[in-house]
C-alpha atoms as a PDB file:
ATOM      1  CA  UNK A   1       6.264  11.475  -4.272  1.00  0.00           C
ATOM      2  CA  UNK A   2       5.919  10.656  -0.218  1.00  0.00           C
ATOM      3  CA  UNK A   3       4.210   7.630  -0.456  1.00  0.00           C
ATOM      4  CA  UNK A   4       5.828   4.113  -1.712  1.00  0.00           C
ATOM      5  CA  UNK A   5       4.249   3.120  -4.468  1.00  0.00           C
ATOM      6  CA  UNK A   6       3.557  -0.710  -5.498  1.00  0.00           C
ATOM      7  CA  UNK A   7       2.116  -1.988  -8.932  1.00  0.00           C
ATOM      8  CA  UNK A   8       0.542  -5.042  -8.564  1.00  0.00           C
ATOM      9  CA  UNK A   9      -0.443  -7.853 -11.166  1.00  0.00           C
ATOM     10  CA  UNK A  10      -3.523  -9.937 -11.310  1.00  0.00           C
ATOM     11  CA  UNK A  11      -2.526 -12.425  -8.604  1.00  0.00           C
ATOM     12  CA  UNK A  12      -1.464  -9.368  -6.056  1.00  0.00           C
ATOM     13  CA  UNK A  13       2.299  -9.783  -6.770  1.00  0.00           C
ATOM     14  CA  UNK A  14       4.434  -6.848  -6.992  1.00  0.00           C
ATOM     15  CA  UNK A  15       6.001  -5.730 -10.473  1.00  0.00           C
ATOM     16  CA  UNK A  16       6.833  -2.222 -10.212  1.00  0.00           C
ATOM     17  CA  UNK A  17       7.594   0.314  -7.222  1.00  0.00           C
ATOM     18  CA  UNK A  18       8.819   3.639  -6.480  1.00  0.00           C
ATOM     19  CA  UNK A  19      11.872   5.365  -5.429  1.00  0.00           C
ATOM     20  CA  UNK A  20      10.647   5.749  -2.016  1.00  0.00           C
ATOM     21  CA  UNK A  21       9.731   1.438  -1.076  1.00  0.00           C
ATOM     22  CA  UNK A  22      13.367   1.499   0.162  1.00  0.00           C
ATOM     23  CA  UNK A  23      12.807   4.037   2.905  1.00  0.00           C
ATOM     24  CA  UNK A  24       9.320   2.957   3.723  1.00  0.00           C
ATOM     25  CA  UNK A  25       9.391  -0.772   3.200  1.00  0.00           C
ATOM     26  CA  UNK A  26      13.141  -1.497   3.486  1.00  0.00           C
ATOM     27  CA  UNK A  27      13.341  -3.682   0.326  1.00  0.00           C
ATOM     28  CA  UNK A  28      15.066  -3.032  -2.859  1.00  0.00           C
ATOM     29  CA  UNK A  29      13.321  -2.977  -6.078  1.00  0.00           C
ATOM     30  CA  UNK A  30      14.547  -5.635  -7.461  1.00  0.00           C
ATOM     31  CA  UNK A  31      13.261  -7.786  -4.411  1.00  0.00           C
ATOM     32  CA  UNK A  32      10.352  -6.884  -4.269  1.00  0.00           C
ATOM     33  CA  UNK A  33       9.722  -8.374  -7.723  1.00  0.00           C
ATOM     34  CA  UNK A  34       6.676 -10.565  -7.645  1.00  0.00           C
ATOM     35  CA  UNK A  35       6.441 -10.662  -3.947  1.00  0.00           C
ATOM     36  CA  UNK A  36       2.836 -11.466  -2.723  1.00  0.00           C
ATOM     37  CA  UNK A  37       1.212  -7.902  -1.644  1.00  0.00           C
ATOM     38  CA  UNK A  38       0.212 -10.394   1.451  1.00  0.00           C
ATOM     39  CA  UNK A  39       3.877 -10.182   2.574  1.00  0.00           C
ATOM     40  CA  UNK A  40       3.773  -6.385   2.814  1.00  0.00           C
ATOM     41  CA  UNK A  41       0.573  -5.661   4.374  1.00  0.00           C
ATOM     42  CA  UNK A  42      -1.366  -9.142   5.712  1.00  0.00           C
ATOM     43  CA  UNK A  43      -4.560  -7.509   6.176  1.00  0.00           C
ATOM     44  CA  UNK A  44      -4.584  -7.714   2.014  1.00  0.00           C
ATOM     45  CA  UNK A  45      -5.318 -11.966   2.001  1.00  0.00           C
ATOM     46  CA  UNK A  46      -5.773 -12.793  -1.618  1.00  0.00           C
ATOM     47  CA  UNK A  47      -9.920 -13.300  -0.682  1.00  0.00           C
ATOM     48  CA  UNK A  48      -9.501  -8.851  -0.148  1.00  0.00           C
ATOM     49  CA  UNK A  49      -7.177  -8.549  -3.012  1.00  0.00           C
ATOM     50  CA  UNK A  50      -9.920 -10.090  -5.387  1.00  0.00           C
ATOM     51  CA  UNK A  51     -12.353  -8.148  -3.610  1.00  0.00           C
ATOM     52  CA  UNK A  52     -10.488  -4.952  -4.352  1.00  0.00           C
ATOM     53  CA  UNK A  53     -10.140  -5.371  -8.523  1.00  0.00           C
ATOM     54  CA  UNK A  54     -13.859  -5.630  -8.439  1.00  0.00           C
ATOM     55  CA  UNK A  55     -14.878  -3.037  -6.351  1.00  0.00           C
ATOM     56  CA  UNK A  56     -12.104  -0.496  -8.158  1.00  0.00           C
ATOM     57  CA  UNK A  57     -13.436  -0.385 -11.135  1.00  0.00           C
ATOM     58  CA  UNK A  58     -14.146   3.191 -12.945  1.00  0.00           C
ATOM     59  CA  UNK A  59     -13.111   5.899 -11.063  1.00  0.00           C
ATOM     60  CA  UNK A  60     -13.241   4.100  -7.551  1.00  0.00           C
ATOM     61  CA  UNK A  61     -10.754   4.567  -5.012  1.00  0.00           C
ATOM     62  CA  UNK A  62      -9.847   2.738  -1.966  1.00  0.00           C
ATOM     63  CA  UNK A  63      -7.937   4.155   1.484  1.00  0.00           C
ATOM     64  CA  UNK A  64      -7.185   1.908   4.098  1.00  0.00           C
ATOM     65  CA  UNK A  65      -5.279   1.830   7.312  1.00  0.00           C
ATOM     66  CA  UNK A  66      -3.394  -1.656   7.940  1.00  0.00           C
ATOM     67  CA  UNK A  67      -0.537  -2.897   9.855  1.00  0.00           C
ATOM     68  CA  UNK A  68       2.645  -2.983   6.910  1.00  0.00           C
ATOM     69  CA  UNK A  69       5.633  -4.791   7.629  1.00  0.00           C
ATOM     70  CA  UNK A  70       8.741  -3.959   6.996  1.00  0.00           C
ATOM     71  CA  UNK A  71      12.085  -5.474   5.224  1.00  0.00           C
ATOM     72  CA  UNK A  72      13.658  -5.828   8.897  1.00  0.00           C
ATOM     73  CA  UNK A  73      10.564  -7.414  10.331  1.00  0.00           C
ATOM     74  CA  UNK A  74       9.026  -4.366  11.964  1.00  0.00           C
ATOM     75  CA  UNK A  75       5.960  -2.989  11.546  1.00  0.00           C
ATOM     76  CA  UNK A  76       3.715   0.482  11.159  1.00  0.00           C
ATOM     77  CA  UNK A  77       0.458   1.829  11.286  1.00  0.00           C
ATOM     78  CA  UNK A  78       0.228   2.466   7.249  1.00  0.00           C
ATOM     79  CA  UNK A  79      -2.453   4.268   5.212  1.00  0.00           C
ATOM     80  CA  UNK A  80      -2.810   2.255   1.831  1.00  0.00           C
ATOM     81  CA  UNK A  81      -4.880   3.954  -0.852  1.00  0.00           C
ATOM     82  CA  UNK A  82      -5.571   1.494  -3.758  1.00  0.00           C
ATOM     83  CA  UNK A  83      -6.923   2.325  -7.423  1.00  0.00           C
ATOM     84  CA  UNK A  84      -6.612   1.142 -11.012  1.00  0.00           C
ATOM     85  CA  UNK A  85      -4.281   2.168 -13.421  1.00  0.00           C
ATOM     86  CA  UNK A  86      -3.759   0.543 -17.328  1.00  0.00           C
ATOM     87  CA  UNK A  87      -0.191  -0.621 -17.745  1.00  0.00           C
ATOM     88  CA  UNK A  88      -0.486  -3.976 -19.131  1.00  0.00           C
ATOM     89  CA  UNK A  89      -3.936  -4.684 -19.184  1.00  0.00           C
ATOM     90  CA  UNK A  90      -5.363  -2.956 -15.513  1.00  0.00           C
ATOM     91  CA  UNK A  91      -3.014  -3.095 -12.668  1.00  0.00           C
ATOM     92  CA  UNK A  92      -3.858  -2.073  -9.319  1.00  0.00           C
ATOM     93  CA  UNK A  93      -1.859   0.525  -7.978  1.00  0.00           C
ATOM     94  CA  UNK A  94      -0.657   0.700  -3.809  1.00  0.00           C
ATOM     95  CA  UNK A  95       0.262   3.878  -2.432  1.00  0.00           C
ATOM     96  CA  UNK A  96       1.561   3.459   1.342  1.00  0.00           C
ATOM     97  CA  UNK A  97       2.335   5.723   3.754  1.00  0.00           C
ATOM     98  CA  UNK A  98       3.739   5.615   7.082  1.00  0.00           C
ATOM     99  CA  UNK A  99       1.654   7.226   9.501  1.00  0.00           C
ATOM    100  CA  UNK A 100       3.400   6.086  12.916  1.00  0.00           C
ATOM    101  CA  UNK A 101       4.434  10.096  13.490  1.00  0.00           C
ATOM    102  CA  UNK A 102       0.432  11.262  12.850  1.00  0.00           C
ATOM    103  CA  UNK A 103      -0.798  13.164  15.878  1.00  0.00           C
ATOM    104  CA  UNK A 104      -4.017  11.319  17.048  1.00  0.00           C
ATOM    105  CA  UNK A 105      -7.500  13.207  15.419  1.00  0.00           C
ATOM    106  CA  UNK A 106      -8.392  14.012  19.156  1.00  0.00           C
ATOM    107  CA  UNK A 107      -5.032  16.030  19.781  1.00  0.00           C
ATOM    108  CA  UNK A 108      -5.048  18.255  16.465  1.00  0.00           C
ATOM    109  CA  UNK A 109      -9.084  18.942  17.604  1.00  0.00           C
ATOM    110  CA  UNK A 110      -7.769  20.021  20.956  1.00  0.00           C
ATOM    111  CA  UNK A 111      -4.728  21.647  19.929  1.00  0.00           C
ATOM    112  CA  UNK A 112      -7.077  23.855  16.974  1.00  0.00           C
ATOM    113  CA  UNK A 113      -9.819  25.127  20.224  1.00  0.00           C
END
């Protein structure tokens, strides 16, 4: 998989990631364990988080763009697509992925005339 993945608990804290958080995010797996989401990506406050496990129930989906930060203290321009999945009770599920290297909409428009 591309994207780092994140497994969060019911308070937003991370228990679980991907292969991939160490080349996206910078941090081990073992540190991210139970690290607020807010850390990560600060757009998420916990008043969004709870707002997210209500609105993801059944089959909804969320996709996102937010600001993501980085192990070293950097940042990117991240697409974070949230949904549900049923690990231990339901667990929402973070898939982020860097999209710093994206050609803007208006360039792949002119670029296809």
């Amino acid at each position: 998989m591309y994207d780092a993945v994140l497994i969060l608990d019911d308070n937003g804290h991370v228990v679980d990631c991907n292969e991939r958080v160490p080349a996206v995010l910078g941090h081990s797996r073992e540190e991210l364990w139970d690290v607020p989401v807010t850390e990560l990506i600060p757009g998420i406050t916990p008043q969004i988080f709870a707002k997210m496990k209500t609105g993801l129930h059944g089959d909804r989906r969320v996709l996102v763009n937010a600001k993501c930060h980085r192990k070293d203290g950097t940042t990117f321009s991240g697409e974070v697509g949230a949904g549900l999945v049923n690990l231990i009770g339901e667990n929402i599920v973070l898939a982020i992925r860097n999209i710093e290297k994206r050609p803007p909409v208006k360039a792949i428009v002119h670029t296809a005339s």
